[in-house]
C-alpha atoms as a PDB file:
ATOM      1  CA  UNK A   1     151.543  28.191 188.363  1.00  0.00           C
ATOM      2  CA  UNK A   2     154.459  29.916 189.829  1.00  0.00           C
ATOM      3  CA  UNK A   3     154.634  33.355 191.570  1.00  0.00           C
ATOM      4  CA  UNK A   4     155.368  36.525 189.719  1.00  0.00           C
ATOM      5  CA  UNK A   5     158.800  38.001 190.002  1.00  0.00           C
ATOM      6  CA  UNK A   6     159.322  40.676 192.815  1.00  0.00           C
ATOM      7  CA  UNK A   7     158.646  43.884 191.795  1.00  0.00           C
ATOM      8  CA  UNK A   8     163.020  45.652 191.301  1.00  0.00           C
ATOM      9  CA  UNK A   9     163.215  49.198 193.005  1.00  0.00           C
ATOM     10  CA  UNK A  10     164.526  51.212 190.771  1.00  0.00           C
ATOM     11  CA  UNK A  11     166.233  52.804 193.745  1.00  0.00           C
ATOM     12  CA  UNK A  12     168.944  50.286 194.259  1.00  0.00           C
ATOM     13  CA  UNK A  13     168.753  47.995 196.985  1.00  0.00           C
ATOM     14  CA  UNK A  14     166.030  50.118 198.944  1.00  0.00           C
ATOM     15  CA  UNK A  15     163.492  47.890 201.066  1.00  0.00           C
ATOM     16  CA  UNK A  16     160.588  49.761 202.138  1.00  0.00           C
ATOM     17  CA  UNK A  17     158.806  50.067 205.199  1.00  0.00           C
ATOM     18  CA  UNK A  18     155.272  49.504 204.959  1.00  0.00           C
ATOM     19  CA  UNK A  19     152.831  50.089 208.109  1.00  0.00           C
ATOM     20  CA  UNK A  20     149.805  47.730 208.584  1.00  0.00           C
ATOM     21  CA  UNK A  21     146.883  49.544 210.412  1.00  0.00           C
ATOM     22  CA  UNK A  22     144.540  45.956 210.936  1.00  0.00           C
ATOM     23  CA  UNK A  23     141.357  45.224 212.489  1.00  0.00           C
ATOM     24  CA  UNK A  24     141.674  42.506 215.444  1.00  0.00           C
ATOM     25  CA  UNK A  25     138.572  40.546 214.310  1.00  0.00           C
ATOM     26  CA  UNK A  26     139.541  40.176 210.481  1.00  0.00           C
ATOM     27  CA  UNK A  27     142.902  41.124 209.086  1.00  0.00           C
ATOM     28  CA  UNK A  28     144.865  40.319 212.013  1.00  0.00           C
ATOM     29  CA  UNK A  29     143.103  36.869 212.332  1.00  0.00           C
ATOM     30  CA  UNK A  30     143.990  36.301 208.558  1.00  0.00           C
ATOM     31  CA  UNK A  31     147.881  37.527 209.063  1.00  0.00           C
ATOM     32  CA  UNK A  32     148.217  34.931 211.986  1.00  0.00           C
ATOM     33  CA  UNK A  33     146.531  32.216 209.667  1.00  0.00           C
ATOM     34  CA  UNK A  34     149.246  33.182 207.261  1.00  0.00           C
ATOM     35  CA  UNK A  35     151.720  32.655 209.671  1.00  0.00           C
ATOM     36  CA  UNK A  36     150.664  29.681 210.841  1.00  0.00           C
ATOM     37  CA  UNK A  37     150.252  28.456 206.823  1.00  0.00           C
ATOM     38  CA  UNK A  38     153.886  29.360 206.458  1.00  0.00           C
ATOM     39  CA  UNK A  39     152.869  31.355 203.421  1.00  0.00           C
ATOM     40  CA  UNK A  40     155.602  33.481 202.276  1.00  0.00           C
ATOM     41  CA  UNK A  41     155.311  37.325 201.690  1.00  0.00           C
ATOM     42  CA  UNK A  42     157.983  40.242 201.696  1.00  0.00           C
ATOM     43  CA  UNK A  43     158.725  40.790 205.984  1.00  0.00           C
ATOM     44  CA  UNK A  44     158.996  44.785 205.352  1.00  0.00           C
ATOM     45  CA  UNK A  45     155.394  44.956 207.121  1.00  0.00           C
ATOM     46  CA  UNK A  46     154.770  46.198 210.451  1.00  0.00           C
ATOM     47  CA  UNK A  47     151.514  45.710 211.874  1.00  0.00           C
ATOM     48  CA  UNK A  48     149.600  47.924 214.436  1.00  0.00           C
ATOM     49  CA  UNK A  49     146.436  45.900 215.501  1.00  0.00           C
ATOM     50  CA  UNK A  50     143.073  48.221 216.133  1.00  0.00           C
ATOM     51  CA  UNK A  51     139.924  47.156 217.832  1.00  0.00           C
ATOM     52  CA  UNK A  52     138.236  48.681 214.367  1.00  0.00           C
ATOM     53  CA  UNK A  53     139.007  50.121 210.728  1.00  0.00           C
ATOM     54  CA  UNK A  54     136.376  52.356 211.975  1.00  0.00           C
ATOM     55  CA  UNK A  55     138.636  54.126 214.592  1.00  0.00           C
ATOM     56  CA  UNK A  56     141.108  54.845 211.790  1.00  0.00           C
ATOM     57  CA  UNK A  57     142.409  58.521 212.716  1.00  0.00           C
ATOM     58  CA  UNK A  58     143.456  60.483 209.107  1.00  0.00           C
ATOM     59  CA  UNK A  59     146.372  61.918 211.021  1.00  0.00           C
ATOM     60  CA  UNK A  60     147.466  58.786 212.508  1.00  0.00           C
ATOM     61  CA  UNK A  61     148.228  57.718 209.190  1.00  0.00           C
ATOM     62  CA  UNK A  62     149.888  61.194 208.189  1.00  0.00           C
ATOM     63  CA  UNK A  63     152.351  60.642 211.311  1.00  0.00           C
ATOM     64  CA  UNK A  64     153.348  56.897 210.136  1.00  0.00           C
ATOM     65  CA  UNK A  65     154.657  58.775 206.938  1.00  0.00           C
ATOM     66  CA  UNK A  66     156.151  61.235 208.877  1.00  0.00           C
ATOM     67  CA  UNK A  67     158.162  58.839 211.342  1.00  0.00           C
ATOM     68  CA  UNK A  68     159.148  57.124 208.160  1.00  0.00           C
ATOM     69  CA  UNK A  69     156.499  54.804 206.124  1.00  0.00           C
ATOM     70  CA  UNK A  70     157.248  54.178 202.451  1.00  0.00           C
ATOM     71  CA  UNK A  71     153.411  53.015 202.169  1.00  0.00           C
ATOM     72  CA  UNK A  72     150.823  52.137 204.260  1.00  0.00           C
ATOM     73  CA  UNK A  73     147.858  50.123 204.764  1.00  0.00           C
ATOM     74  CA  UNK A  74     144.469  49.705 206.665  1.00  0.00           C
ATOM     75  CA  UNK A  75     142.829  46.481 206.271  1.00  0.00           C
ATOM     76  CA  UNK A  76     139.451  45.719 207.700  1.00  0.00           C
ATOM     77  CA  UNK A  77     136.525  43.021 207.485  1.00  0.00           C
ATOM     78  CA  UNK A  78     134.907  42.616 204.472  1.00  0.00           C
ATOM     79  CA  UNK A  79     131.523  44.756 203.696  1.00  0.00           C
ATOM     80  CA  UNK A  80     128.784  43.709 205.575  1.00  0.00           C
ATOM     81  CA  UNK A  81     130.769  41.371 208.468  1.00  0.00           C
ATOM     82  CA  UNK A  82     132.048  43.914 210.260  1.00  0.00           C
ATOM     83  CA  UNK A  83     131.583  43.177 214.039  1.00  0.00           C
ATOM     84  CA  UNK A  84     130.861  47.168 214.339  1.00  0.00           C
ATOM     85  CA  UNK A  85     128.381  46.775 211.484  1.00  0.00           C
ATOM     86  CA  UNK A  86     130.009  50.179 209.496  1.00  0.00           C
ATOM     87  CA  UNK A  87     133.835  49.938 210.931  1.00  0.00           C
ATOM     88  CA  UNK A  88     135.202  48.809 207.773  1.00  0.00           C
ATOM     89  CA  UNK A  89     133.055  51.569 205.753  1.00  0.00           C
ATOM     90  CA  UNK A  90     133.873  54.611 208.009  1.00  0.00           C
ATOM     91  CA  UNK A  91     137.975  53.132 207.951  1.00  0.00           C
ATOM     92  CA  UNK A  92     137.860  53.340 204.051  1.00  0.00           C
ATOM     93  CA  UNK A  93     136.113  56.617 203.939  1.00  0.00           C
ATOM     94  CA  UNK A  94     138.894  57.974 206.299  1.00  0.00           C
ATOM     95  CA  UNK A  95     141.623  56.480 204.221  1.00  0.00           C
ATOM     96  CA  UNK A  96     140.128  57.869 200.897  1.00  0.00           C
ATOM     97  CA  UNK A  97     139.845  61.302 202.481  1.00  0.00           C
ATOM     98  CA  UNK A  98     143.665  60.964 203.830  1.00  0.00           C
ATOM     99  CA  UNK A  99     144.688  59.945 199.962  1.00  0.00           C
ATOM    100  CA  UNK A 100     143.210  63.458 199.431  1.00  0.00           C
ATOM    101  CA  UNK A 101     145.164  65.437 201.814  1.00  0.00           C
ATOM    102  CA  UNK A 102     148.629  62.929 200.812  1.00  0.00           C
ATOM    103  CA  UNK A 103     148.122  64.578 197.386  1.00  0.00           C
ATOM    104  CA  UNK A 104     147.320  68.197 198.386  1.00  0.00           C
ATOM    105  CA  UNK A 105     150.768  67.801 200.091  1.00  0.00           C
ATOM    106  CA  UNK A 106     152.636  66.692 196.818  1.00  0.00           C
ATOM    107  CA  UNK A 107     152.704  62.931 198.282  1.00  0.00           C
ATOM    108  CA  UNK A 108     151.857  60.261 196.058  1.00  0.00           C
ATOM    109  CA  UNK A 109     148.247  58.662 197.075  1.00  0.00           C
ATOM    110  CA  UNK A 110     148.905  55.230 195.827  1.00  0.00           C
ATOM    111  CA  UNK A 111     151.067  54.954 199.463  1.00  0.00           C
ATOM    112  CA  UNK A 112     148.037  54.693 201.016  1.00  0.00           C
ATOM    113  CA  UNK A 113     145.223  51.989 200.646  1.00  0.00           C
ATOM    114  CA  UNK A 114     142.158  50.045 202.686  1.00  0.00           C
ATOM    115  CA  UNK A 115     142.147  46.234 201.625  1.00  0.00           C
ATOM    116  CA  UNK A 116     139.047  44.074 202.691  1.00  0.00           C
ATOM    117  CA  UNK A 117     140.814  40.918 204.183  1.00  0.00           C
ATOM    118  CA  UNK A 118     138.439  38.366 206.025  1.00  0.00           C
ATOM    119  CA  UNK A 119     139.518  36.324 208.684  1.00  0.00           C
ATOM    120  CA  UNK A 120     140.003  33.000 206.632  1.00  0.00           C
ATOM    121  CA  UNK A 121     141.592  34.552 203.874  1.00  0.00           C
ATOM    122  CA  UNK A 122     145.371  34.393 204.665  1.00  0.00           C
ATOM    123  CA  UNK A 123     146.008  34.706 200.458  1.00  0.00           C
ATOM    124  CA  UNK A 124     144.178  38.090 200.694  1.00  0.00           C
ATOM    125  CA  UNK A 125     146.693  39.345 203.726  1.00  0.00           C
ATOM    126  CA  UNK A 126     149.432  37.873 201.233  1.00  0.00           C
ATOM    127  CA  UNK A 127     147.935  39.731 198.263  1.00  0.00           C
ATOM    128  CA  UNK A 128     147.732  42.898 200.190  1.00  0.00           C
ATOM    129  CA  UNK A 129     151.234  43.103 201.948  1.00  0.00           C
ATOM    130  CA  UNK A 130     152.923  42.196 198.382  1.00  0.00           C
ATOM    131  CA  UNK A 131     150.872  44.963 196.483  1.00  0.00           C
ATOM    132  CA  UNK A 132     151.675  47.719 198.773  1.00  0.00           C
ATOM    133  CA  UNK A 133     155.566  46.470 199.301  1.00  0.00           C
ATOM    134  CA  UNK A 134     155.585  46.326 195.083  1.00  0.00           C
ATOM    135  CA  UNK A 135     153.739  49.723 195.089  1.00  0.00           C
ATOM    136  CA  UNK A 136     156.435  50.991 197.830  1.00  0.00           C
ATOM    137  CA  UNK A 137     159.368  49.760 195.441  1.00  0.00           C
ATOM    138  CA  UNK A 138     158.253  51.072 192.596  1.00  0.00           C
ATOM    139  CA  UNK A 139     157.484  54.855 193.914  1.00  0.00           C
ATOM    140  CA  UNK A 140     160.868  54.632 195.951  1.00  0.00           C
ATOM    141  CA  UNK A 141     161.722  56.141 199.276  1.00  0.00           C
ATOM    142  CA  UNK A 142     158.936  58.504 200.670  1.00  0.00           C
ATOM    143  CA  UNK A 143     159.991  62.300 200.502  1.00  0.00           C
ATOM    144  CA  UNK A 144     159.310  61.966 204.061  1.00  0.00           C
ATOM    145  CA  UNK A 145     161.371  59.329 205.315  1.00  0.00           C
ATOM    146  CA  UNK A 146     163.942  59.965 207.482  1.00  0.00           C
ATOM    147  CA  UNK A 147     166.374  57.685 206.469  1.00  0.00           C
ATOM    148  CA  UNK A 148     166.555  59.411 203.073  1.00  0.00           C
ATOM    149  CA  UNK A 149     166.302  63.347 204.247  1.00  0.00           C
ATOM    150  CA  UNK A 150     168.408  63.434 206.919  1.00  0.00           C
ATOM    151  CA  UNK A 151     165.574  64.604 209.429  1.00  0.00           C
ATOM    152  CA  UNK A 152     164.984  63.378 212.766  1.00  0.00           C
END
């Protein structure tokens, strides 16, 4: 079975930039492991490691669109192994009320998601960097990034 074909930008040769908000235990533990797999997925990730989903901050993830995400992502443990117990609950509930606020400000909520990636599952960090780059690609450069409004 071979791999889909990349998702074309419609916007030329833009690459976006898609920030990774992870939890230590889990999702950074399964982006290692796909390091260390040599599994291939799009490099336009950046990842900021947390000590918990659960500490997501709603305007933390505002600001990464601000200083210039195309998309971005939280991943957390999967329900019920959080080492917080409700981390990965309270994260998704934060991102889900940010997606409100991205569309009150005419920002498309699909730029924003919460993916449960376990520790051992190095296909799911795959899955989940490649859905939000395609995602990124498809809506095109953020109204907020810098590169494409001339702000600073």
């Amino acid at each position: 079975m071979s791999a889909p074909p990349p998702v074309v930008s419609p916007h030329g040769d833009f690459e976006p930039v898609v920030i990774a908000f992870v939890c230590t235990y889990c999702s950074y533990t399964a982006a290692d492991l796909a390091g260390s797999l040599r599994l291939e997925y799009p490099a336009n990730v950046r990842i900021i490691k947390m000590s918990c989903t659960g500490r997501t901050d709603p305007l933390v993830l505002l600001r990464a669109f601000e200083k210039g995400a195309d998309a971005v992502f939280v991943a957390g443990c999967r329900i019920g192994d959080c080492h917080f117990l409700k981390g990965n609950i309270r994260g998704k509930s934060w991102v889900e009320s940010t997606k409100r606020r991205l569309e009150a400000i005419g920002l498309e909520p699909e730029r924003l998601e919460f993916f449960h990636v376990a520790a051992s599952d190095a296909a799911g960090w795959v899955s989940a960097v490649t859905d939000m780059t395609d995602r990124a690609r498809r809506l095109g450069p953020s109204p907020f990034n810098p590169r494409f409004t001339g702000a600073r």
